[in-house]
Protein backbone atom coordinates (compact mmCIF):
# COMPACT_ATOMS: atom_id res chain seq x y z
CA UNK A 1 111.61 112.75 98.03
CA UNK A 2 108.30 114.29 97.27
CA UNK A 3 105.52 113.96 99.51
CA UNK A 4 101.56 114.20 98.52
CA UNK A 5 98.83 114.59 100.54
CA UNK A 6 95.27 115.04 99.60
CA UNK A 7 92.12 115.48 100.88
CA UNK A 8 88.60 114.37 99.56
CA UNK A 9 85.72 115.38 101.40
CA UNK A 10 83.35 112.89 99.73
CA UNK A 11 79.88 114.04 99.11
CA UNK A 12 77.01 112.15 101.12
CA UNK A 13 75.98 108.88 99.85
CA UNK A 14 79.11 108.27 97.79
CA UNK A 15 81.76 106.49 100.63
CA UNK A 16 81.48 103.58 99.46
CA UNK A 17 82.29 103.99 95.41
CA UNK A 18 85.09 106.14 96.21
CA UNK A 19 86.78 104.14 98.57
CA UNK A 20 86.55 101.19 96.46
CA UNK A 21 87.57 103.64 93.65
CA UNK A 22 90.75 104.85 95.69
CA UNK A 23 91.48 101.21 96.67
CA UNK A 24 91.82 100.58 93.03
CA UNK A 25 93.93 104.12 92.67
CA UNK A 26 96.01 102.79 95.41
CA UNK A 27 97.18 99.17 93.39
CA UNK A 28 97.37 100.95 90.00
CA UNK A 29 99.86 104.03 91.18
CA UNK A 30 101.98 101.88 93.54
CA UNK A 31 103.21 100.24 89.90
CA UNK A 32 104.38 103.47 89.12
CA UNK A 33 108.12 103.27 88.85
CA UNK A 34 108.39 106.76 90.55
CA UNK A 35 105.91 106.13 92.84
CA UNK A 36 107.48 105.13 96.75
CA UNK A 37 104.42 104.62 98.92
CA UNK A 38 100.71 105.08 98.28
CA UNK A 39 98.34 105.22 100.81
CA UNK A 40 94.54 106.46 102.02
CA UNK A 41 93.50 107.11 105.20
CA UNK A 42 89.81 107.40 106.95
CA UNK A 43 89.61 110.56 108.96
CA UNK A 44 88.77 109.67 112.86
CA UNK A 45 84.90 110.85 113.28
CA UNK A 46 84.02 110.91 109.81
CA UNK A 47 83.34 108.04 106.69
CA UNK A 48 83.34 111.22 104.43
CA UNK A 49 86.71 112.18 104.75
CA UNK A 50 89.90 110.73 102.76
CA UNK A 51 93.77 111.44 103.45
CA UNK A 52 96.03 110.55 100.61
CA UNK A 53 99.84 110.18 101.08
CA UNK A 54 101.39 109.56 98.38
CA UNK A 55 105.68 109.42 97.73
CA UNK A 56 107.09 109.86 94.48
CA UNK A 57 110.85 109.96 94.01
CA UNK A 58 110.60 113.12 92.66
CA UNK A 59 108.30 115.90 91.75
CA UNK A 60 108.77 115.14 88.13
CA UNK A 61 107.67 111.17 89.03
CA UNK A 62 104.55 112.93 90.78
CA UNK A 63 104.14 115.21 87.20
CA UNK A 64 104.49 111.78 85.19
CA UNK A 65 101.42 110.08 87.49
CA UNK A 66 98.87 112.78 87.10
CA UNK A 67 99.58 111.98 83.27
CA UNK A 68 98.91 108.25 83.76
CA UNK A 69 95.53 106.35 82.60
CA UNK A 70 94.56 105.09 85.67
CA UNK A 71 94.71 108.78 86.94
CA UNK A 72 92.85 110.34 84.36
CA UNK A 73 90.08 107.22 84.19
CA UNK A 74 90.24 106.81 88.29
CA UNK A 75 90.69 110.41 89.82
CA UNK A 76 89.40 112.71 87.11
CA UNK A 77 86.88 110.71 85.52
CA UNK A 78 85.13 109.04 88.42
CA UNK A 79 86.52 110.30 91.98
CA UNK A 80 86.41 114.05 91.58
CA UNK A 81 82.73 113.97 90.38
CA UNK A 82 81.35 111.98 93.98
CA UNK A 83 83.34 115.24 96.16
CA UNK A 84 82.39 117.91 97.56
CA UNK A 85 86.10 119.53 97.95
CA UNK A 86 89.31 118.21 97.00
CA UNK A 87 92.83 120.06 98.12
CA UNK A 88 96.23 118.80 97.37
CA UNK A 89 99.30 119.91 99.33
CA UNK A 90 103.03 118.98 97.79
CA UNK A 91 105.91 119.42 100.03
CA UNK A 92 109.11 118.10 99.89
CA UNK A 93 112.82 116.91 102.22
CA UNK A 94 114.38 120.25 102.45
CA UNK A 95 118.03 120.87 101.29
């Protein structure tokens, strides 16, 4: 199993659009054949921070959904532009 987790600090006046954005992220990538469990998560204290945590089968299922439309259209095209950071850890079940 390969676990995702990624953090969007979203820039002021922009919570709304990209949690309706990530909503939409959410439906579209849990289609993914390779894709176990896709969630987002508000940070306690704060409307302007997102937790993503995201299970693909594998790392190459993870590879194959950062090649997807909806990825390119959702994340690239719209989310990333409304943050001010974004970080992505990748870890995975050892052994």
């Amino acid at each position: 199993m390969f676990l995702v987790l990624a953090h969007y600090a979203i820039a002021e006046g922009n919570e709304t659009v990209v949690r309706d954005l990530v909503n939409e992220l959410e439906v579209q990538s849990r289609k993914e054949p390779g894709c176990l469990a896709f969630d987002a998560y508000l940070k306690l204290g704060s409307n302007r921070s997102l937790v993503l945590i995201e299970r693909y089968r594998s790392e190459a299922d993870f590879a194959a959904h950062r090649e997807t439309e909806h990825f390119a259209r959702l994340v690239l095209g719209r989310i990333v532009p409304l943050l001010e950071s974004r970080s992505v850890e990748t870890v995975t079940l050892p052994g």
